[in-house]
N, C-alpha and C. Protein backbone atom coordinates (compact mmCIF):
# COMPACT_ATOMS: atom_id res chain seq x y z
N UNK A 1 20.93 -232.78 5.16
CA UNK A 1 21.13 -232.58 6.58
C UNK A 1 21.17 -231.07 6.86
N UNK A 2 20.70 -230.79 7.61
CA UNK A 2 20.21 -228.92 8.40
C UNK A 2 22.14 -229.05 8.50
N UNK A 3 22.21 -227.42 8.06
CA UNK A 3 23.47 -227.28 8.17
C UNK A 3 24.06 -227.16 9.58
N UNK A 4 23.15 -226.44 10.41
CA UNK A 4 23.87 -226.47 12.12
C UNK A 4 23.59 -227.90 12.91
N UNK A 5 23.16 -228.73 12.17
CA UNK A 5 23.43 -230.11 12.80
C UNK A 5 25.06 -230.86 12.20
N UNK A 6 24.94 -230.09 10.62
CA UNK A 6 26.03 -230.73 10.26
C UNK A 6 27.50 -230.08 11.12
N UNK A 7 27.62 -228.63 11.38
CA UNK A 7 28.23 -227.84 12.18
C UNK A 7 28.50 -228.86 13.16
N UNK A 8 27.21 -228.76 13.88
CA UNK A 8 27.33 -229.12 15.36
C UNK A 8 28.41 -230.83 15.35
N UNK A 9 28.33 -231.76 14.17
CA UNK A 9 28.63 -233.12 14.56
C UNK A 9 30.45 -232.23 13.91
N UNK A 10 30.50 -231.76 13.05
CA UNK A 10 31.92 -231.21 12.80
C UNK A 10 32.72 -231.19 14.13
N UNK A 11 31.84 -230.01 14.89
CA UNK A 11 32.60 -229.95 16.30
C UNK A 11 33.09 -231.01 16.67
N UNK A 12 32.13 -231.49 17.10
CA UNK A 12 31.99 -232.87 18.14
C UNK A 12 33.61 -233.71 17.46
N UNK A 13 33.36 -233.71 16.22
CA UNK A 13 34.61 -234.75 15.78
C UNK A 13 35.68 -234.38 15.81
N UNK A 14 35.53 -232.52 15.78
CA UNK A 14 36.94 -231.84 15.97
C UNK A 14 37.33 -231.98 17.81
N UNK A 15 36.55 -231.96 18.13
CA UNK A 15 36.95 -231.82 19.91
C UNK A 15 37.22 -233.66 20.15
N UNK A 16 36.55 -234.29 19.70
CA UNK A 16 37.01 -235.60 20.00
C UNK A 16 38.50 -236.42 19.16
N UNK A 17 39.13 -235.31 18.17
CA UNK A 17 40.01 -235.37 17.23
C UNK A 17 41.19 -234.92 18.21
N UNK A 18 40.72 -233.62 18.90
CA UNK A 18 41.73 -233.06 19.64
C UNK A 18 41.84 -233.86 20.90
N UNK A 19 41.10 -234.29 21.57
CA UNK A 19 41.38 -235.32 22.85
C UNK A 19 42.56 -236.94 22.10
N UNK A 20 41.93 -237.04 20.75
CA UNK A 20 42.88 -238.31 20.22
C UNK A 20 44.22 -237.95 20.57
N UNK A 21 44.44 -236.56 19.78
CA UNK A 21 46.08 -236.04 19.22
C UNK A 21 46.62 -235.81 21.09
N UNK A 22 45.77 -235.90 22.08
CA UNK A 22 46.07 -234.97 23.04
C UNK A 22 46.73 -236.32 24.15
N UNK A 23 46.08 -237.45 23.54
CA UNK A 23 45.95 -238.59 24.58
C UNK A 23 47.58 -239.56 23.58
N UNK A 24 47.59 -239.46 22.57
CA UNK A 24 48.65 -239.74 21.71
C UNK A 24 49.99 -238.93 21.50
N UNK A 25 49.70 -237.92 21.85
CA UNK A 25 51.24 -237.12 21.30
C UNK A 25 51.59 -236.45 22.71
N UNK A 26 53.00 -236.81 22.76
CA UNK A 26 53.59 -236.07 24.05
C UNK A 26 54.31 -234.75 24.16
N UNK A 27 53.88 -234.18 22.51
CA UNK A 27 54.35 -232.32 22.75
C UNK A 27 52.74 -231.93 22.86
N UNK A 28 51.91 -232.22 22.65
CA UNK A 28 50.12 -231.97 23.09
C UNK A 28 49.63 -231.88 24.02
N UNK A 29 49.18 -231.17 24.76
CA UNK A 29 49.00 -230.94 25.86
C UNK A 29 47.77 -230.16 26.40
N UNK A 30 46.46 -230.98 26.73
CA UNK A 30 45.68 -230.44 27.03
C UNK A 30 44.72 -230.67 28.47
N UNK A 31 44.37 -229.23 29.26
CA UNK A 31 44.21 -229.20 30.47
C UNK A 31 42.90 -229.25 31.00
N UNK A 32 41.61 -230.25 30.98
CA UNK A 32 40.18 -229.59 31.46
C UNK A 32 39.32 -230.78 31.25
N UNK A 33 38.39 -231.08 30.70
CA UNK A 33 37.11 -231.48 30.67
C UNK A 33 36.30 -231.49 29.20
N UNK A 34 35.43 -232.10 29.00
CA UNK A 34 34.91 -232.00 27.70
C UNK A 34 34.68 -230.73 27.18
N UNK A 35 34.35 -230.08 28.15
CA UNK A 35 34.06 -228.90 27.38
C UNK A 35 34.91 -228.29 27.09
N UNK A 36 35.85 -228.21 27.61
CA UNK A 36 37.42 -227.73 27.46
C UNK A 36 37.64 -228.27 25.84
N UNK A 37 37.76 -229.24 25.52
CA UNK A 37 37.55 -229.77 24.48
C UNK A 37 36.90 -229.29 23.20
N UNK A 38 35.35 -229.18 23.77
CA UNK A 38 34.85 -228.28 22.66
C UNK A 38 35.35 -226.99 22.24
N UNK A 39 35.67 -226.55 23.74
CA UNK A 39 36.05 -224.99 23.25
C UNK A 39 37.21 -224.72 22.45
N UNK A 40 38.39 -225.91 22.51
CA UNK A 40 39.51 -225.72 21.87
C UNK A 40 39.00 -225.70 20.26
N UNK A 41 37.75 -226.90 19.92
CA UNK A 41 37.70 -227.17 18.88
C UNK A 41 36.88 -225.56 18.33
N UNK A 42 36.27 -225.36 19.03
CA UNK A 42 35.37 -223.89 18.42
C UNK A 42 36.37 -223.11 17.87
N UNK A 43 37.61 -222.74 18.83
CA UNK A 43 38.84 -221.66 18.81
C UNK A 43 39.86 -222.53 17.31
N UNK A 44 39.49 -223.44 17.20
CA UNK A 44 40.52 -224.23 16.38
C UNK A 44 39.47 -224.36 14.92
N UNK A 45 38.47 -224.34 15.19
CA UNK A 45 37.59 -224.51 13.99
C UNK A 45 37.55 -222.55 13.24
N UNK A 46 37.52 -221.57 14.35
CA UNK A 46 37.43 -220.00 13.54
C UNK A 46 38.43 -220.15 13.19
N UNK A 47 39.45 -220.49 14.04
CA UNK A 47 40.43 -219.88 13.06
C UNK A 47 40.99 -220.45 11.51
N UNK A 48 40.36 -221.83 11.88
CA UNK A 48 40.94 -222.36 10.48
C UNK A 48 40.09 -221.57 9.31
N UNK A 49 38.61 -221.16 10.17
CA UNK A 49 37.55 -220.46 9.06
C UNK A 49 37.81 -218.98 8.44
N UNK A 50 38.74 -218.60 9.64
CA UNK A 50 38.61 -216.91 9.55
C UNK A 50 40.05 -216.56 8.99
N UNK A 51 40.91 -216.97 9.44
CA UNK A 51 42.41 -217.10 9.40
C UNK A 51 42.93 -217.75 8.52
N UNK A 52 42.63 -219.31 8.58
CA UNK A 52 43.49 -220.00 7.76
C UNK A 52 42.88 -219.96 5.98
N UNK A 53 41.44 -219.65 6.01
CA UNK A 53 41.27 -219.37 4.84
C UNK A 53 41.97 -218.20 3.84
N UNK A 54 42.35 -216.99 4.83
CA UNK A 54 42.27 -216.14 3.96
C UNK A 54 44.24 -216.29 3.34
N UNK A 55 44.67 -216.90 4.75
CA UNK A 55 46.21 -217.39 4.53
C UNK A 55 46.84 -218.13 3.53
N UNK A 56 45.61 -219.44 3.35
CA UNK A 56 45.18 -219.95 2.11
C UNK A 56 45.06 -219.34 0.91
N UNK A 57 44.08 -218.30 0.68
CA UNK A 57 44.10 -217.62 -0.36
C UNK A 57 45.70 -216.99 -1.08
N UNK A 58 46.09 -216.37 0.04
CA UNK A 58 46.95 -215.48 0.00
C UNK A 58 48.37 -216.43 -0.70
N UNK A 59 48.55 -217.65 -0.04
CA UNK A 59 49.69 -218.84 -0.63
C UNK A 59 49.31 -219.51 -1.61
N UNK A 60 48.11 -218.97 -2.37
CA UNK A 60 47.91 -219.96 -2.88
C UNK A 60 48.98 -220.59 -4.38
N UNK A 61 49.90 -219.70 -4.76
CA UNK A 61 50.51 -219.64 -5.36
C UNK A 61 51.95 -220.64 -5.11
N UNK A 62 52.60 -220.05 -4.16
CA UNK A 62 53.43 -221.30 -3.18
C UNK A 62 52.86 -223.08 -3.38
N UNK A 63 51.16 -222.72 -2.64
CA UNK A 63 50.41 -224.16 -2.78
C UNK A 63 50.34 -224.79 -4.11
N UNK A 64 50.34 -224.09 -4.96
CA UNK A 64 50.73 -224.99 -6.88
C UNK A 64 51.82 -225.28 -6.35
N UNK A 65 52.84 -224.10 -6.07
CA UNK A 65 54.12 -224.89 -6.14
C UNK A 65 54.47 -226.03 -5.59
N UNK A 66 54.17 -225.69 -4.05
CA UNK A 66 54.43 -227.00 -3.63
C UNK A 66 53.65 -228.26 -3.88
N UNK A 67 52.67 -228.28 -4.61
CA UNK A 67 51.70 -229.71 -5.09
C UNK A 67 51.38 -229.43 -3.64
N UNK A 68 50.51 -228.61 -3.01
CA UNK A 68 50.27 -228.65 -1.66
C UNK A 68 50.50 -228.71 -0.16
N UNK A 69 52.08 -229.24 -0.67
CA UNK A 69 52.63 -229.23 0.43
C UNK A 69 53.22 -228.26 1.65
N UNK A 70 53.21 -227.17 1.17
CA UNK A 70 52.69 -226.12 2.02
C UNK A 70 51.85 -225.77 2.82
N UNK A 71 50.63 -226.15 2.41
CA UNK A 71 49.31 -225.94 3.47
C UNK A 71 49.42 -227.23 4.90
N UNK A 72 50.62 -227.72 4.89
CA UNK A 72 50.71 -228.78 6.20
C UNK A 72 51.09 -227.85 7.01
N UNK A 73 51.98 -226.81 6.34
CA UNK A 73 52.94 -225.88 7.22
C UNK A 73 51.81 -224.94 7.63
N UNK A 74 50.75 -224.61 7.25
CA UNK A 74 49.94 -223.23 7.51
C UNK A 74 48.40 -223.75 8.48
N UNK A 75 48.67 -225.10 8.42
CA UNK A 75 47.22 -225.89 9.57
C UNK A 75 47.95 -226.00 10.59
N UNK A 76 49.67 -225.74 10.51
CA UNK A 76 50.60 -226.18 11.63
C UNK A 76 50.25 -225.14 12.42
N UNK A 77 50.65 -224.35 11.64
CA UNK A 77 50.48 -222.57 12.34
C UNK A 77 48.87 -222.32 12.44
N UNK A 78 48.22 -222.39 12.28
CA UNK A 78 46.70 -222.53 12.53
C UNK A 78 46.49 -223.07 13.89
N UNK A 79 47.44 -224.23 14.21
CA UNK A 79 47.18 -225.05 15.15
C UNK A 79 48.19 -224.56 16.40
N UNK A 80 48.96 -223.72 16.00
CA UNK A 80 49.88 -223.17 17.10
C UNK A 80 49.01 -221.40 17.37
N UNK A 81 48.39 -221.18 16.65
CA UNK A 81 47.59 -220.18 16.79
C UNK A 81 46.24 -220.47 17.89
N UNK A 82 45.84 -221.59 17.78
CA UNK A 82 44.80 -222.45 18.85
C UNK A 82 45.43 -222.26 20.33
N UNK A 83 46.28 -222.90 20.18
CA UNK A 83 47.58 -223.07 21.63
C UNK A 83 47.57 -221.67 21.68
N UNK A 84 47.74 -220.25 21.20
CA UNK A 84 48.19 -219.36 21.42
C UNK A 84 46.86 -218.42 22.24
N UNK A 85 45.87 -218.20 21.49
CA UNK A 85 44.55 -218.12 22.16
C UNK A 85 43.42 -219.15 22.93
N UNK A 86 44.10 -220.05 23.69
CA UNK A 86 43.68 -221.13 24.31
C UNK A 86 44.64 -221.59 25.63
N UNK A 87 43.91 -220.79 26.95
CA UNK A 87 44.33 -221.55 27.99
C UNK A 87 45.03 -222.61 28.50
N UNK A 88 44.20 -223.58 27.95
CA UNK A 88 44.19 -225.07 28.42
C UNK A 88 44.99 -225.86 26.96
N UNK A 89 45.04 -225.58 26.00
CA UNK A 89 46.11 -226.34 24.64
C UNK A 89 47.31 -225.37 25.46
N UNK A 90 48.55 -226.81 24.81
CA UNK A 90 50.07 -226.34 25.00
C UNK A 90 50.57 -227.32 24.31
N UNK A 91 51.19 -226.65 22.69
CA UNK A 91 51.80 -227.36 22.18
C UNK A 91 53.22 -227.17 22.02
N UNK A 92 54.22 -228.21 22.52
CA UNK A 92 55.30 -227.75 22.36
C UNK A 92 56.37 -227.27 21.54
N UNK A 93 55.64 -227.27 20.38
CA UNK A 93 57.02 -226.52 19.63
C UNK A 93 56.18 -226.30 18.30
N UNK A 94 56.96 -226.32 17.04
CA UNK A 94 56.52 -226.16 15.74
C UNK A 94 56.08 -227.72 15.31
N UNK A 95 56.64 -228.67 15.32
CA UNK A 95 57.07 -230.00 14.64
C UNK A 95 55.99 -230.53 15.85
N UNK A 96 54.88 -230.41 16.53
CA UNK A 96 54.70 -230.71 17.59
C UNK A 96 53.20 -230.51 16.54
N UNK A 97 53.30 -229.12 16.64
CA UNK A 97 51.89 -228.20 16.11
C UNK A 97 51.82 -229.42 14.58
N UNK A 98 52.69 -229.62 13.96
CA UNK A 98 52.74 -229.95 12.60
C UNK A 98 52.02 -231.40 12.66
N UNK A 99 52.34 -232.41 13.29
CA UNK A 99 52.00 -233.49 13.99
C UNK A 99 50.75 -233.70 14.24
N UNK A 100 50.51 -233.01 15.17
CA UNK A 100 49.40 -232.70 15.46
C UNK A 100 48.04 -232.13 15.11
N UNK A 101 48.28 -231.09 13.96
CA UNK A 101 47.36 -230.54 13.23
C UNK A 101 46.90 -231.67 12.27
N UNK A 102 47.92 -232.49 11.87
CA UNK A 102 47.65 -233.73 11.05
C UNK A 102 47.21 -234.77 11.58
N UNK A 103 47.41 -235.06 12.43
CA UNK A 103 46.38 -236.35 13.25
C UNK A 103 44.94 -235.57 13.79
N UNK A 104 44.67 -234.30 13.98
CA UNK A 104 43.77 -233.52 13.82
C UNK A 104 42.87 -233.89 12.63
N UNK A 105 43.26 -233.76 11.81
CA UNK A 105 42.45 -233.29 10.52
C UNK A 105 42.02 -235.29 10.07
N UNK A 106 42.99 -236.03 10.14
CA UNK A 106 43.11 -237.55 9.98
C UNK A 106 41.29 -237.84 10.59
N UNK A 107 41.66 -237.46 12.39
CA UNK A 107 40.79 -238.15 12.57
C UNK A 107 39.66 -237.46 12.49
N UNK A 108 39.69 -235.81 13.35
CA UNK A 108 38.08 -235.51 12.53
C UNK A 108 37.78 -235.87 11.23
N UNK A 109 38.14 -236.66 10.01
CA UNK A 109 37.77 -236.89 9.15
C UNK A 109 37.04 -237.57 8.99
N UNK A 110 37.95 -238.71 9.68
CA UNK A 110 37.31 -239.97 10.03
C UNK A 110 36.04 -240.11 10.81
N UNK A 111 36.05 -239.58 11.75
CA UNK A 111 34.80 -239.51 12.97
C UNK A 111 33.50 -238.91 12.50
N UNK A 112 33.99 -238.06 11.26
CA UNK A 112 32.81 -237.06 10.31
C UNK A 112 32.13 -238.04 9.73
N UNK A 113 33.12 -239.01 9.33
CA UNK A 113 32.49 -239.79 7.77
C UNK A 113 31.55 -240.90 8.84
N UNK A 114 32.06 -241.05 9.94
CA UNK A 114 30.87 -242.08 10.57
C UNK A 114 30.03 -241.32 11.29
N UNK A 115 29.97 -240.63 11.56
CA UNK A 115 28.92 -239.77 12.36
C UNK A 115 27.72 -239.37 11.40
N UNK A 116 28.06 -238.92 10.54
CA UNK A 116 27.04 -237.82 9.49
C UNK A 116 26.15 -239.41 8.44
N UNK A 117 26.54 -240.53 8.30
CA UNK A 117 25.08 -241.32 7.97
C UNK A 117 24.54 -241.61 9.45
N UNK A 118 24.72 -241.47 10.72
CA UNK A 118 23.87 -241.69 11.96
C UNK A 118 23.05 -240.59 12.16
N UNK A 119 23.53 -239.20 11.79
CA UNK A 119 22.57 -238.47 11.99
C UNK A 119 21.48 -237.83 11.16
């Protein structure tokens, strides 16, 4: 599969991931239209690319320790970093972001794994 098709359906599952968490969780809070949507997912997809990787790198030591369980805490903050450079996201708290970054990641997963044999 051409990699900017594979990109492009990523989005799609991340912005339709974020309308799930948005329509389900009542510290989530989001204000607009599909595209609103996409754009959260664009702002939510760099940073996990630009940011959360290198944050990643940097814990990765912590992340042995914790058998991983650390990196829930750093997609949390990834995801409160979205809300932070994003208009229209408002998440209410930490435990909100944490929640949420995880039903995030759940369902774009999910929506990936059926999307990508259709296209």
């Amino acid at each position: 599969m051409c990699p900017m098709k594979s990109a492009l359906i990523r989005l799609i599952a991340v912005a339709a991931a974020v309308w799930v968490t948005a329509e389900i969780m009542p510290g989530v809070h989001v204000s607009g239209d599909v595209f609103t949507y996409l754009g959260i997912a664009l702002i939510f997809s760099l940073v996990n690319l630009v940011i959360g990787s290198l944050i990643k790198l940097l814990t990765m030591p912590l992340t042995l320790l914790t058998f991983g369980i650390s990196l829930f805490f750093v997609n949390a903050a990834m995801f409160l970093l979205t809300d932070h450079w994003s208009d229209s996201l408002k998440i209410d708290g930490f435990w909100w972001a944490l929640l949420g970054s995880l039903t995030v990641s759940i369902v774009s997963s999910v929506i990936t794994r059926f999307l990508k044999p259709i296209a």
